[in-house]
N, C-alpha and C. Protein backbone atom coordinates (compact mmCIF):
# COMPACT_ATOMS: atom_id res chain seq x y z
N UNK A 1 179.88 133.94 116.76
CA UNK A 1 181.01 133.68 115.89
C UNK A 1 182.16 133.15 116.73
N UNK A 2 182.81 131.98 116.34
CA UNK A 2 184.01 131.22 117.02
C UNK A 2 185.15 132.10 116.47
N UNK A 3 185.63 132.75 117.90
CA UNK A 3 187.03 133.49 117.45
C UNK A 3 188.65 132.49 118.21
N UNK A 4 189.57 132.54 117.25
CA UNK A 4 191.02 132.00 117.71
C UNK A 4 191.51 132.85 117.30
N UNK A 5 192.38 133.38 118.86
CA UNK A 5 192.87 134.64 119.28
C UNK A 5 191.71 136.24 119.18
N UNK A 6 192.36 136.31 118.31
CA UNK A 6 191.73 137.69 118.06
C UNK A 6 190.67 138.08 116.65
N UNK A 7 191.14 136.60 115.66
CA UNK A 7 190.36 136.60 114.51
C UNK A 7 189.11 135.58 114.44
N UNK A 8 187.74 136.13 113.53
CA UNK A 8 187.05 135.19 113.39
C UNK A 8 187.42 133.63 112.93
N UNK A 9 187.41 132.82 112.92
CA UNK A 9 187.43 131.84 112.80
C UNK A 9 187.04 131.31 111.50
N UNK A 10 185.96 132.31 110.91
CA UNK A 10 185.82 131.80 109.34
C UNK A 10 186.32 132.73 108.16
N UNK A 11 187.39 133.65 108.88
CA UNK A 11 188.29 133.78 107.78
C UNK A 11 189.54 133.42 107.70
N UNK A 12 190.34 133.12 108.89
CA UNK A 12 191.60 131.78 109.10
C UNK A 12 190.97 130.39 107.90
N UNK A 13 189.63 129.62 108.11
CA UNK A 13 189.36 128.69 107.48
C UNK A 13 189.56 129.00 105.78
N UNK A 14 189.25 129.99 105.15
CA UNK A 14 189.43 129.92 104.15
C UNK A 14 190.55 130.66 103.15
N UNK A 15 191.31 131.34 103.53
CA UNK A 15 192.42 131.54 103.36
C UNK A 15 193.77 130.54 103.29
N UNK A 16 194.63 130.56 102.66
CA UNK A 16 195.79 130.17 101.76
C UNK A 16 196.73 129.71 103.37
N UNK A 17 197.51 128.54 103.55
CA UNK A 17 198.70 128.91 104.24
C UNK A 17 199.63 130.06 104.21
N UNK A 18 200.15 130.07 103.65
CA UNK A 18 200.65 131.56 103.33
C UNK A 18 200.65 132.56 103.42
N UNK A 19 199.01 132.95 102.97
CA UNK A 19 198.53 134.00 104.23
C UNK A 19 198.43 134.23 105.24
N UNK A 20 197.51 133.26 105.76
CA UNK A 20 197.67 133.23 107.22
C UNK A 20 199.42 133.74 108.02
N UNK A 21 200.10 132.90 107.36
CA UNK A 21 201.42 133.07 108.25
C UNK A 21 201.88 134.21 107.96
N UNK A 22 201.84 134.91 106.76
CA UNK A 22 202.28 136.28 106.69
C UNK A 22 201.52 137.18 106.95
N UNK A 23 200.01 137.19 107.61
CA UNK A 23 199.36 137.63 108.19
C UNK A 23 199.87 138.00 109.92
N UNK A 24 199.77 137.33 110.41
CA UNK A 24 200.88 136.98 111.38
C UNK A 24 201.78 137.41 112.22
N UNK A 25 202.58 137.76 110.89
CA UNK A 25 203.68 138.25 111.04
C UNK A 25 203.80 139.99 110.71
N UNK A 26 202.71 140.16 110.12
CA UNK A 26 202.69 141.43 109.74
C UNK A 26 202.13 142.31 110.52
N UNK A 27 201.68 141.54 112.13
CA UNK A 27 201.29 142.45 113.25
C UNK A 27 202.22 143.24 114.07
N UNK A 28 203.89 142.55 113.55
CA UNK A 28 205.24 142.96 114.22
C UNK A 28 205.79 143.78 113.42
N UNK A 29 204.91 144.11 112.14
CA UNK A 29 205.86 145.27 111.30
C UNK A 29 205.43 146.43 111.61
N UNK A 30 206.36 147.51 111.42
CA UNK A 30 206.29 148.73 111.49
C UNK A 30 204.86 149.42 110.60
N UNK A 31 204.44 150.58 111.27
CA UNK A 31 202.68 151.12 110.94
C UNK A 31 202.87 151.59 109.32
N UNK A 32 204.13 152.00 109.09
CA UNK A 32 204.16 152.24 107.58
C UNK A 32 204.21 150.72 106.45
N UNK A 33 204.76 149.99 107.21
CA UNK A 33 204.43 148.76 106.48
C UNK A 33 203.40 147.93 106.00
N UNK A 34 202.52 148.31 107.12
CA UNK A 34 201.58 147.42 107.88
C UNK A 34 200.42 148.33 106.23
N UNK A 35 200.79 149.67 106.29
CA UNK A 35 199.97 150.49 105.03
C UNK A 35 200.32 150.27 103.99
N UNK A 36 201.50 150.02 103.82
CA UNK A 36 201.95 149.73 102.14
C UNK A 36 201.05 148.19 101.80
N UNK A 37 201.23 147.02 102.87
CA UNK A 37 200.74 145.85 102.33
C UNK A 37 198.87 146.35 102.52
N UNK A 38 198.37 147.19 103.20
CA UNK A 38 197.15 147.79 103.06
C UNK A 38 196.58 148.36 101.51
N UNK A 39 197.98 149.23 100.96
CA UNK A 39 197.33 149.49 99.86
C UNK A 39 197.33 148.41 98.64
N UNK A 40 198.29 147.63 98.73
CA UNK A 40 198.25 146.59 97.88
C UNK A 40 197.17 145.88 97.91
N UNK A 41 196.86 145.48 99.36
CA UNK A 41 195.92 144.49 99.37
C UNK A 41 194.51 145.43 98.77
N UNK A 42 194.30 147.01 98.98
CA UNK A 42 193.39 147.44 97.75
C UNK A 42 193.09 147.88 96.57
N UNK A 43 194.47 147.16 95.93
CA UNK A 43 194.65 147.59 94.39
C UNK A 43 193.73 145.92 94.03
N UNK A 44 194.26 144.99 94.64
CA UNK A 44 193.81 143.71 94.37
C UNK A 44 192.39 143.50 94.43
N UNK A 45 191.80 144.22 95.50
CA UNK A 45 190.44 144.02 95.99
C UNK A 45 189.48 144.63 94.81
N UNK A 46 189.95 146.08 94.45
CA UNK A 46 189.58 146.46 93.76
C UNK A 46 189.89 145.98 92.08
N UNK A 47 190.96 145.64 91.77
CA UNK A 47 190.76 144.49 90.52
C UNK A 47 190.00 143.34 90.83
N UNK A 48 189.75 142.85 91.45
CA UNK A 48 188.64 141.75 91.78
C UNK A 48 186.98 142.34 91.62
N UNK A 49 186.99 143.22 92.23
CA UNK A 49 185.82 143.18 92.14
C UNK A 49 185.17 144.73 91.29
N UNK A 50 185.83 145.30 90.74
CA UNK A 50 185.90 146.40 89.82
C UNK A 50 186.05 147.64 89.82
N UNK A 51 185.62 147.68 91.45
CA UNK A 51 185.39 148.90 92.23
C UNK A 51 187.02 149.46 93.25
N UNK A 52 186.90 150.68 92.48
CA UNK A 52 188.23 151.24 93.22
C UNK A 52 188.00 152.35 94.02
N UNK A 53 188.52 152.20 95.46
CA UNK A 53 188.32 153.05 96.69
C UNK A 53 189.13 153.67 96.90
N UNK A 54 189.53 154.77 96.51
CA UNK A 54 190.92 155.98 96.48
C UNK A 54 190.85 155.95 98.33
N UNK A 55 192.13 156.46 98.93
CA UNK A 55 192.68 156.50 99.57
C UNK A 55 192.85 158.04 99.88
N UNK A 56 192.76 158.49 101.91
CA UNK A 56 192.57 159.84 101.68
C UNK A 56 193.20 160.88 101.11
N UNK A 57 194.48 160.01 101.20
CA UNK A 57 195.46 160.84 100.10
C UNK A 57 195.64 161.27 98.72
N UNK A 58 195.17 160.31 98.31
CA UNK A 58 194.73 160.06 96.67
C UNK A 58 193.18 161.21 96.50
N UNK A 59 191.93 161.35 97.20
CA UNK A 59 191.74 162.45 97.40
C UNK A 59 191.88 163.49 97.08
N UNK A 60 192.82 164.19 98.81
CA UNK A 60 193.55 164.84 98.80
C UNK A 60 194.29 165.39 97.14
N UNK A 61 195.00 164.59 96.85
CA UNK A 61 195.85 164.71 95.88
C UNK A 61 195.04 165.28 94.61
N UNK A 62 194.11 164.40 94.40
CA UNK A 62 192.79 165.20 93.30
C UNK A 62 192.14 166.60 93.25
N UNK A 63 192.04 166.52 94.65
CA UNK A 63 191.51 167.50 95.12
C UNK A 63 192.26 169.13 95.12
N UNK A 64 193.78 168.22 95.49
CA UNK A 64 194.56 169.74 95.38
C UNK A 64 194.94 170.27 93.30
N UNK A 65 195.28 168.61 92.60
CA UNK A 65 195.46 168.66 90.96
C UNK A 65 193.77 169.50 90.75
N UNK A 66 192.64 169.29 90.75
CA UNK A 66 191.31 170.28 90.71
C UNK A 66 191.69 171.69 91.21
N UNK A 67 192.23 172.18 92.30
CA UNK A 67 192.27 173.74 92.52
C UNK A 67 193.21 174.15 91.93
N UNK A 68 194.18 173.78 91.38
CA UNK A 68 195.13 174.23 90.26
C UNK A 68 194.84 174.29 89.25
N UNK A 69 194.08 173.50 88.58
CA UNK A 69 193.18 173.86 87.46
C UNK A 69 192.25 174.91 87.67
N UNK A 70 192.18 175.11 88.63
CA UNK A 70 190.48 175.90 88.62
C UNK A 70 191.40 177.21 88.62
N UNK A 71 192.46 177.54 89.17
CA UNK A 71 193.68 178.76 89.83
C UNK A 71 194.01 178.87 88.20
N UNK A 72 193.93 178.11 87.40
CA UNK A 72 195.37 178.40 86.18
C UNK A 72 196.20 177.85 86.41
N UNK A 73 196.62 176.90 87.14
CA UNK A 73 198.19 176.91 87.28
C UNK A 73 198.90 175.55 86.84
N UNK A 74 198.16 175.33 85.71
CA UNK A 74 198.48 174.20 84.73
C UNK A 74 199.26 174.45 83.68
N UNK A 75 200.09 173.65 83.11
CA UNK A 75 200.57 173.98 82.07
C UNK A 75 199.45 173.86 80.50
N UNK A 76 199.74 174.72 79.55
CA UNK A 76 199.15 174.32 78.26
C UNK A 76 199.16 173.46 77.76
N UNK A 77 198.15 173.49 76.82
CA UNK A 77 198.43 171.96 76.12
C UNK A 77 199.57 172.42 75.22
N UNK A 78 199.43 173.68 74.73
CA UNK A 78 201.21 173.94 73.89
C UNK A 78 202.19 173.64 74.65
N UNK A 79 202.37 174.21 75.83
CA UNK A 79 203.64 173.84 76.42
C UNK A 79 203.83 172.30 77.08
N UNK A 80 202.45 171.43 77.26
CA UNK A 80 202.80 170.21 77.38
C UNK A 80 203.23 169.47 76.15
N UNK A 81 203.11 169.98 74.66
CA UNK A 81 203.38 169.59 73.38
C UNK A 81 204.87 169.79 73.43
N UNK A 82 205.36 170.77 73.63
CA UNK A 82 206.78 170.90 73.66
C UNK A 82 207.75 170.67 74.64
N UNK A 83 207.11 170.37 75.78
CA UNK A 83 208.25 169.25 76.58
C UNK A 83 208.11 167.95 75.84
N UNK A 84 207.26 167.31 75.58
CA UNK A 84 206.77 165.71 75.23
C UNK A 84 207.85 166.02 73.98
N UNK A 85 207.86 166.17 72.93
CA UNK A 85 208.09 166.67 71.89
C UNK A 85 210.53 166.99 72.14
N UNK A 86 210.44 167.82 73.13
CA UNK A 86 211.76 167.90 73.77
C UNK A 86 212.08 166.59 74.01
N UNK A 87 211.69 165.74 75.20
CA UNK A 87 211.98 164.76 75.64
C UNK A 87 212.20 163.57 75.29
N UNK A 88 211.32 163.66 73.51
CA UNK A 88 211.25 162.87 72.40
C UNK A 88 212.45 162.21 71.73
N UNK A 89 213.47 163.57 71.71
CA UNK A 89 214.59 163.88 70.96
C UNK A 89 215.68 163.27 71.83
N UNK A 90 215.67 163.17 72.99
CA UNK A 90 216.56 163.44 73.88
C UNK A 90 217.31 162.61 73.81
């Protein structure tokens, strides 16, 4: 495989100007940045191609909303009726 610099060579070829250059440039951004345009770029991937790949956090996050359910420590569906219902009015 023909590499320039550090990337293959046949994915520079088919990619957008645009990309490329904000590709680029996005090796000088900060590591939290560098993740935010990470997760975007897998909301897209995954609307493209149908398949969505949660993130370890997202996980995580399931994982902890599941042991709260499993604990009790959800609200009712009555008491989710009467905030919705509160908030209605407001």
């Amino acid at each position: 495989m023909l590499l320039v610099g550090k990337r293959p060579l046949c994915y520079i070829r088919i990619m957008t100007q645009s990309v490329k250059e904000i590709l680029r440039r996005v090796e000088a951004w900060p590591p939290e940045d560098q993740e935010e345009l990470a997760e975007i770029a897998r909301d897209i991937e995954a609307r493209r191609s149908g398949v969505y790949r949660a993130t370890p956090e997202e996980l995580d996050a399931i994982d902890e909303a599941l042991g709260q359910v499993a604990r009790g420590e959800v609200a009712s569906k009555e008491e989710i009726e009467a905030a919705f219902a509160k908030f209605r009015h407001a």
